[in-house]
C-alpha atoms as a PDB file:
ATOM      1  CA  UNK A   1      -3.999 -20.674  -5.787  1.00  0.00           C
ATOM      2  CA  UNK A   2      -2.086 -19.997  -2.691  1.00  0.00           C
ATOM      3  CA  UNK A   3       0.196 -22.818  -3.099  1.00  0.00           C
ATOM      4  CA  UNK A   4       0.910 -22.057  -6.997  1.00  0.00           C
ATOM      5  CA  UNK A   5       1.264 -18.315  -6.112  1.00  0.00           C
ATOM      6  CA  UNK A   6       3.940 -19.320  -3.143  1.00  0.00           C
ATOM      7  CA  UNK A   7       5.538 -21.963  -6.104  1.00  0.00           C
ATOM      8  CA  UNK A   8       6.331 -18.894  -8.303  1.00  0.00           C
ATOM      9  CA  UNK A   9       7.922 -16.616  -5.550  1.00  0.00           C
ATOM     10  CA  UNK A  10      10.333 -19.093  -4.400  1.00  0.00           C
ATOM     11  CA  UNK A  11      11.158 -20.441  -7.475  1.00  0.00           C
ATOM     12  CA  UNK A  12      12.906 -16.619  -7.390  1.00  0.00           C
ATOM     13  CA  UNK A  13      14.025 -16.969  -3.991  1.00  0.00           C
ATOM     14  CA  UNK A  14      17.584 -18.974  -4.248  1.00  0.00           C
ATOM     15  CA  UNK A  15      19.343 -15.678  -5.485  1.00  0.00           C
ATOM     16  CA  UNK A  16      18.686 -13.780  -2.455  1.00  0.00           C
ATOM     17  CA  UNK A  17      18.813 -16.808   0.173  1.00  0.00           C
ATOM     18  CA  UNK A  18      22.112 -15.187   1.638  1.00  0.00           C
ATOM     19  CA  UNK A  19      20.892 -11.801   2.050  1.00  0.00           C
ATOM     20  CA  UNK A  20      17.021 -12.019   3.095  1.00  0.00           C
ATOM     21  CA  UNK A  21      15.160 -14.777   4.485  1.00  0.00           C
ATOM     22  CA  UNK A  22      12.238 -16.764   2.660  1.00  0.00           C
ATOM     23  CA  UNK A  23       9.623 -14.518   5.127  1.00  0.00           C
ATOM     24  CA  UNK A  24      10.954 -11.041   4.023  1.00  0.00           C
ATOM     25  CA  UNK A  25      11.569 -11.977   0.580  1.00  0.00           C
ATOM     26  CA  UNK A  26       7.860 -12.690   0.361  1.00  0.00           C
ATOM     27  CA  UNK A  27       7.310  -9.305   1.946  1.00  0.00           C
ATOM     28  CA  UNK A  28       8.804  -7.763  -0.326  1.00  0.00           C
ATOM     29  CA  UNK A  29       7.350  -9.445  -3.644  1.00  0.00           C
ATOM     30  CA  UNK A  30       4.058  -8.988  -2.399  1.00  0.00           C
ATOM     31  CA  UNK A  31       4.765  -5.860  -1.157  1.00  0.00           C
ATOM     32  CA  UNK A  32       6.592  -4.957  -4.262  1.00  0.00           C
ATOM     33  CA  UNK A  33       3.408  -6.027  -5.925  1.00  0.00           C
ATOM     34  CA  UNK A  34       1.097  -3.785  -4.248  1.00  0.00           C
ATOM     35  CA  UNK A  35       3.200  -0.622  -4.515  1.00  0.00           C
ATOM     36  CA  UNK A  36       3.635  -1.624  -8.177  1.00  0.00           C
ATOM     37  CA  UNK A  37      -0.360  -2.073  -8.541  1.00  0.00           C
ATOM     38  CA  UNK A  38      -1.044   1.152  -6.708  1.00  0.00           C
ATOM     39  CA  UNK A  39       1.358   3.385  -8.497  1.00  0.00           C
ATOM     40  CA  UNK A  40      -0.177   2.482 -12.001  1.00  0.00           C
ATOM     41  CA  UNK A  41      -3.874   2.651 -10.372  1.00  0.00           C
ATOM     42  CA  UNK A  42      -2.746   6.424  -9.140  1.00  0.00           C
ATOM     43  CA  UNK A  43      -0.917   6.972 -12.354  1.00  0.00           C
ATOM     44  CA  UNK A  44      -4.527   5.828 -14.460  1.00  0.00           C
ATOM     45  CA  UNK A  45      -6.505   7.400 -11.950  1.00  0.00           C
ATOM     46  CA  UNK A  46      -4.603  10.865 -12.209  1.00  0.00           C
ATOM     47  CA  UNK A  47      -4.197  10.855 -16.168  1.00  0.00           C
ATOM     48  CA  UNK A  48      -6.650   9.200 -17.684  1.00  0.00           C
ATOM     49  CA  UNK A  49      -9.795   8.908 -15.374  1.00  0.00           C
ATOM     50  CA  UNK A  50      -9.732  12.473 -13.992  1.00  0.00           C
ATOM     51  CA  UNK A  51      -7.429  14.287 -17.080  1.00  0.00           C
ATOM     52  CA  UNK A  52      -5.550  15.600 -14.457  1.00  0.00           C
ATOM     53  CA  UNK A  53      -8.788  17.844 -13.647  1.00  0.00           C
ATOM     54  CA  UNK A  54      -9.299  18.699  -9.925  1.00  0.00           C
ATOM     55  CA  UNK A  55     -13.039  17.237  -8.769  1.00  0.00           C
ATOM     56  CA  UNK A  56     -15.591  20.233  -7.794  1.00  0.00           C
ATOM     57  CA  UNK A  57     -17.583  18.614  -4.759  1.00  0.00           C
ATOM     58  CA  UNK A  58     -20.788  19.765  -3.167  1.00  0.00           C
ATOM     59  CA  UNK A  59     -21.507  18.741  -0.186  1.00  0.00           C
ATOM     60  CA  UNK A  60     -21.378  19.142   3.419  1.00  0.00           C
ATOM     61  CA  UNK A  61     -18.479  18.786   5.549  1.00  0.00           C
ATOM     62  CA  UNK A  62     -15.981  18.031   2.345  1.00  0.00           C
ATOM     63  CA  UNK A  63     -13.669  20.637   1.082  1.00  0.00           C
ATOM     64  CA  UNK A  64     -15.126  22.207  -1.622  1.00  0.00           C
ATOM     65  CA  UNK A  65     -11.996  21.338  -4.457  1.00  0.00           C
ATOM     66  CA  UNK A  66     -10.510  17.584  -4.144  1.00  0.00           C
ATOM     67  CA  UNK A  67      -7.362  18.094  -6.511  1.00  0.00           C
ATOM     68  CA  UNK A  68      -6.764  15.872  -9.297  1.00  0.00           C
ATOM     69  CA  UNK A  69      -3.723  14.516  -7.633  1.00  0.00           C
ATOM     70  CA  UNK A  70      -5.519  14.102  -4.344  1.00  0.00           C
ATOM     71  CA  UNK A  71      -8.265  12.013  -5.905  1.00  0.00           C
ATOM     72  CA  UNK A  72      -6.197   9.846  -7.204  1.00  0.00           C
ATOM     73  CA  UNK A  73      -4.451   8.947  -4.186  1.00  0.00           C
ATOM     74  CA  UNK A  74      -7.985   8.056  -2.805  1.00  0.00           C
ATOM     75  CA  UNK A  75      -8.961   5.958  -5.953  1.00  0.00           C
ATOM     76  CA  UNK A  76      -5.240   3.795  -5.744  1.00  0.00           C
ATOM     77  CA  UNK A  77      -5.869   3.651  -2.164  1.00  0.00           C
ATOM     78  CA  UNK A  78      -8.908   1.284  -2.242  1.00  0.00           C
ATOM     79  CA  UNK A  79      -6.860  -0.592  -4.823  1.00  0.00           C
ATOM     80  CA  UNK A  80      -4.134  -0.939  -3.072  1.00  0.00           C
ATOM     81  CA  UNK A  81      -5.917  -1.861  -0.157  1.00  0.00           C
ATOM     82  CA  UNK A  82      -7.301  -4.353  -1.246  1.00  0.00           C
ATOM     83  CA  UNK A  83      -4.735  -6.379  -2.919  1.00  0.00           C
ATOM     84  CA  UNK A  84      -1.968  -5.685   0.032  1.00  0.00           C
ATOM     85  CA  UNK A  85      -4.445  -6.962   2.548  1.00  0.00           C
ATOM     86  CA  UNK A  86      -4.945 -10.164   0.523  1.00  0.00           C
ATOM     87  CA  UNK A  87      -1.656 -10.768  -0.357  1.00  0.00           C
ATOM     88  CA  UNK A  88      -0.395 -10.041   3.287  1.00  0.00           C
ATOM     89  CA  UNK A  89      -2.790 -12.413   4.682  1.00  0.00           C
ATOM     90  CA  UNK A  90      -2.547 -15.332   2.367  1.00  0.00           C
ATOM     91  CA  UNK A  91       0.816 -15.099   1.281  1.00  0.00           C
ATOM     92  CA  UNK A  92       3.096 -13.950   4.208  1.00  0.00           C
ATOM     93  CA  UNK A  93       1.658 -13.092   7.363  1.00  0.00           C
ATOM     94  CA  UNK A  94       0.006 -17.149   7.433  1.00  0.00           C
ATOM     95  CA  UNK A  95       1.009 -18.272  11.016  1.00  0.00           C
ATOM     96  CA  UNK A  96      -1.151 -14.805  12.306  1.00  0.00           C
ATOM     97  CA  UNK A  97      -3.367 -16.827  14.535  1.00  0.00           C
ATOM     98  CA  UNK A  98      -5.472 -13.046  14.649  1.00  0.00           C
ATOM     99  CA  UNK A  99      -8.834 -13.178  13.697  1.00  0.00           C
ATOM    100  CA  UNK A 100      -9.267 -12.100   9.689  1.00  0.00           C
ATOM    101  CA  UNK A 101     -11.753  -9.407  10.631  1.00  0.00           C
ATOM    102  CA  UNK A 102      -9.251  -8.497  14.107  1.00  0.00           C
ATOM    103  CA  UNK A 103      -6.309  -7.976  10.641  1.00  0.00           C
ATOM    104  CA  UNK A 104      -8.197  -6.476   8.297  1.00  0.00           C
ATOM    105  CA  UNK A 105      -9.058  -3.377  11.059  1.00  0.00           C
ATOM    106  CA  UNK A 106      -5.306  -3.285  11.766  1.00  0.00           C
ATOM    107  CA  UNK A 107      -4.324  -3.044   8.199  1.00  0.00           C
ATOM    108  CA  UNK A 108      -7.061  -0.839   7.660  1.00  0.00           C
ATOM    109  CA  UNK A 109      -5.662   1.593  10.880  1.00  0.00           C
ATOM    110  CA  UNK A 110      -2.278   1.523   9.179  1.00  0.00           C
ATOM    111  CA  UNK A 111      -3.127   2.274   5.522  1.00  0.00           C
ATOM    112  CA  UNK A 112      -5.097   5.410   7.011  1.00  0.00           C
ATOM    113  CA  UNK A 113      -1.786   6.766   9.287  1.00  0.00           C
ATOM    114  CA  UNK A 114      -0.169   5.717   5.932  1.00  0.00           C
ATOM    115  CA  UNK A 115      -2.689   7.254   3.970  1.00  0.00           C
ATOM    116  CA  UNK A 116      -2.673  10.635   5.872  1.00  0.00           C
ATOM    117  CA  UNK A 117       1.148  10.677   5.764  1.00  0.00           C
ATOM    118  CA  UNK A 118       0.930  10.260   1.733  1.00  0.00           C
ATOM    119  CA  UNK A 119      -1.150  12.917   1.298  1.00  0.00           C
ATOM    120  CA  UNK A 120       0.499  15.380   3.494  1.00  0.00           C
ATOM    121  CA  UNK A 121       4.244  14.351   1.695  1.00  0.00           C
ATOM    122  CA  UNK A 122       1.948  14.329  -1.669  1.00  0.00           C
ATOM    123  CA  UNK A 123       0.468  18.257  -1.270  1.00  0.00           C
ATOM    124  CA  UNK A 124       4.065  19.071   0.114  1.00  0.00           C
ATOM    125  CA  UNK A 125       6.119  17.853  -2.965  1.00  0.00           C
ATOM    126  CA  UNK A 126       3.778  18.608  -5.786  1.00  0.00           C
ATOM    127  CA  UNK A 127       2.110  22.015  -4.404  1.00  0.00           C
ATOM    128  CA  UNK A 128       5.199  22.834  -2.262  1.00  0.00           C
ATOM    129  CA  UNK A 129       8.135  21.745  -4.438  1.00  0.00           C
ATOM    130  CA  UNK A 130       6.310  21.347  -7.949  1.00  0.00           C
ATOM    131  CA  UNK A 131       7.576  17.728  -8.315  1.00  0.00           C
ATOM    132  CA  UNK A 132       5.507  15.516 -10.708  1.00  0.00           C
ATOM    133  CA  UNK A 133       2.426  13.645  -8.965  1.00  0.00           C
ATOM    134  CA  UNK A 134       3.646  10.066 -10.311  1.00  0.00           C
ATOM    135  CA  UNK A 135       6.945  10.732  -9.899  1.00  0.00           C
ATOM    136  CA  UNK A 136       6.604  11.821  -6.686  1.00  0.00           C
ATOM    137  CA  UNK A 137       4.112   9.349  -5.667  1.00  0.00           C
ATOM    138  CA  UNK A 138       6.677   6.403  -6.528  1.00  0.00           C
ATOM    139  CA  UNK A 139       8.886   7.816  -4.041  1.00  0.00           C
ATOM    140  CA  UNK A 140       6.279   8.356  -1.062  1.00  0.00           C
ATOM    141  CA  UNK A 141       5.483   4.940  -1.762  1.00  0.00           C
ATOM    142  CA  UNK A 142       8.635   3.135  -1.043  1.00  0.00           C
ATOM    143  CA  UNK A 143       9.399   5.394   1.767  1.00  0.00           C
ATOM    144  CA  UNK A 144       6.014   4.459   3.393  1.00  0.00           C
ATOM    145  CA  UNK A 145       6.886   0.865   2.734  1.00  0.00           C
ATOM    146  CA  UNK A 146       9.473   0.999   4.653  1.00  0.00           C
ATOM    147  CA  UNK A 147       7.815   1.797   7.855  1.00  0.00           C
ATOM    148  CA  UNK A 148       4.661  -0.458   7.012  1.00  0.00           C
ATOM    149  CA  UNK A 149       6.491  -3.643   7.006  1.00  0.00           C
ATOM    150  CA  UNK A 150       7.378  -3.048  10.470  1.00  0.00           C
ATOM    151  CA  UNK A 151       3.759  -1.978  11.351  1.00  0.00           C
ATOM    152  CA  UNK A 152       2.354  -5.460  10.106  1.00  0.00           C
ATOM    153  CA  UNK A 153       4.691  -8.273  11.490  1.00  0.00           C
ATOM    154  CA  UNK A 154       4.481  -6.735  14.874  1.00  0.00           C
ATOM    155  CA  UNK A 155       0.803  -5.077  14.962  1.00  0.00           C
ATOM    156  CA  UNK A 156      -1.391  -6.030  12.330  1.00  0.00           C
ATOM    157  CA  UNK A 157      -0.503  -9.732  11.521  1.00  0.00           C
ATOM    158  CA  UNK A 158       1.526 -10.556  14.744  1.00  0.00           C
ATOM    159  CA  UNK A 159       1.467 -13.852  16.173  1.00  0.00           C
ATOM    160  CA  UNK A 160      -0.389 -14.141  19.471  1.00  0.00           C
ATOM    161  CA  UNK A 161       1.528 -15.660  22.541  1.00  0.00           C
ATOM    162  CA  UNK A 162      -0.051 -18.203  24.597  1.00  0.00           C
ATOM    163  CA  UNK A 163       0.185 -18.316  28.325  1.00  0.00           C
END
């Protein structure tokens, strides 16, 4: 599967050979891929799983009120999680000689800093500014992915130097 899936993005590569190389051009798809996969989760999530309702919760230690747009965030998270993560590891991050479970951690401590960050810009632009939740989701997301590609070459899939 690997092999066919790696067939199909470089079959799209030759284009963009003079601008990116082969590496960030597989970033990107698969990264392209997950943001793609977790905006329509959030946008499902948001309007037709939760009707734009907010959640009433009941019990200890969680706010009382999860907003609608809030609760989405959490269900595309896991979603997007998921498939990044795979994708990352199978895809473009292969010479990682990090153990899988050593990755998964990392990616899992930057998805919650990017997490946190997403729902702080989130509460800001739709409850601050009054932007649209998708709308303004789509734009957190390529900002954060920005920053993230950064955060896995050189933390969470980074290539270990032998003595």
């Amino acid at each position: 599967m690997r092999k066919f899936l790696l067939k199909i993005i470089d079959f799209f590569y030759p284009p963009f050979s003079n601008w990116l190389p082969l590496h960030t051009f597989r970033y990107l798809v698969s990264g392209g891929t997950t943001a793609v996969c977790g905006i329509v989760s959030y946008y499902i999530a948001y309007n037709w799983i939760l009707h734009q309702e907010n959640i009433h919760v009941d019990f200890p230690f969680l706010p009382k009120l999860v907003t609608a747009h809030s609760a989405a965030l959490i269900i595309s998270t896991f979603i997007s999680f998921s498939i990044g993560f795979t994708l990352n590891k199978y895809l473009v991050f292969t010479k990682s000689n990090l153990k899988g479970r050593i990755q998964m951690f990392r990616y899992a401590a930057v998805l919650g800093i990017n997490f946190g960050l997403n729902l702080a810009m989130l509460k800001y632009m739709v409850e601050g500014l009054h932007f649209y939740p998708s709308i303004s989701q789509a734009f957190i997301t390529i900002t954060l992915s920005l920053c993230s590609y950064f955060l896995q070459k050189h933390f969470t899939f980074r290539v270990k130097k032998h003595p």
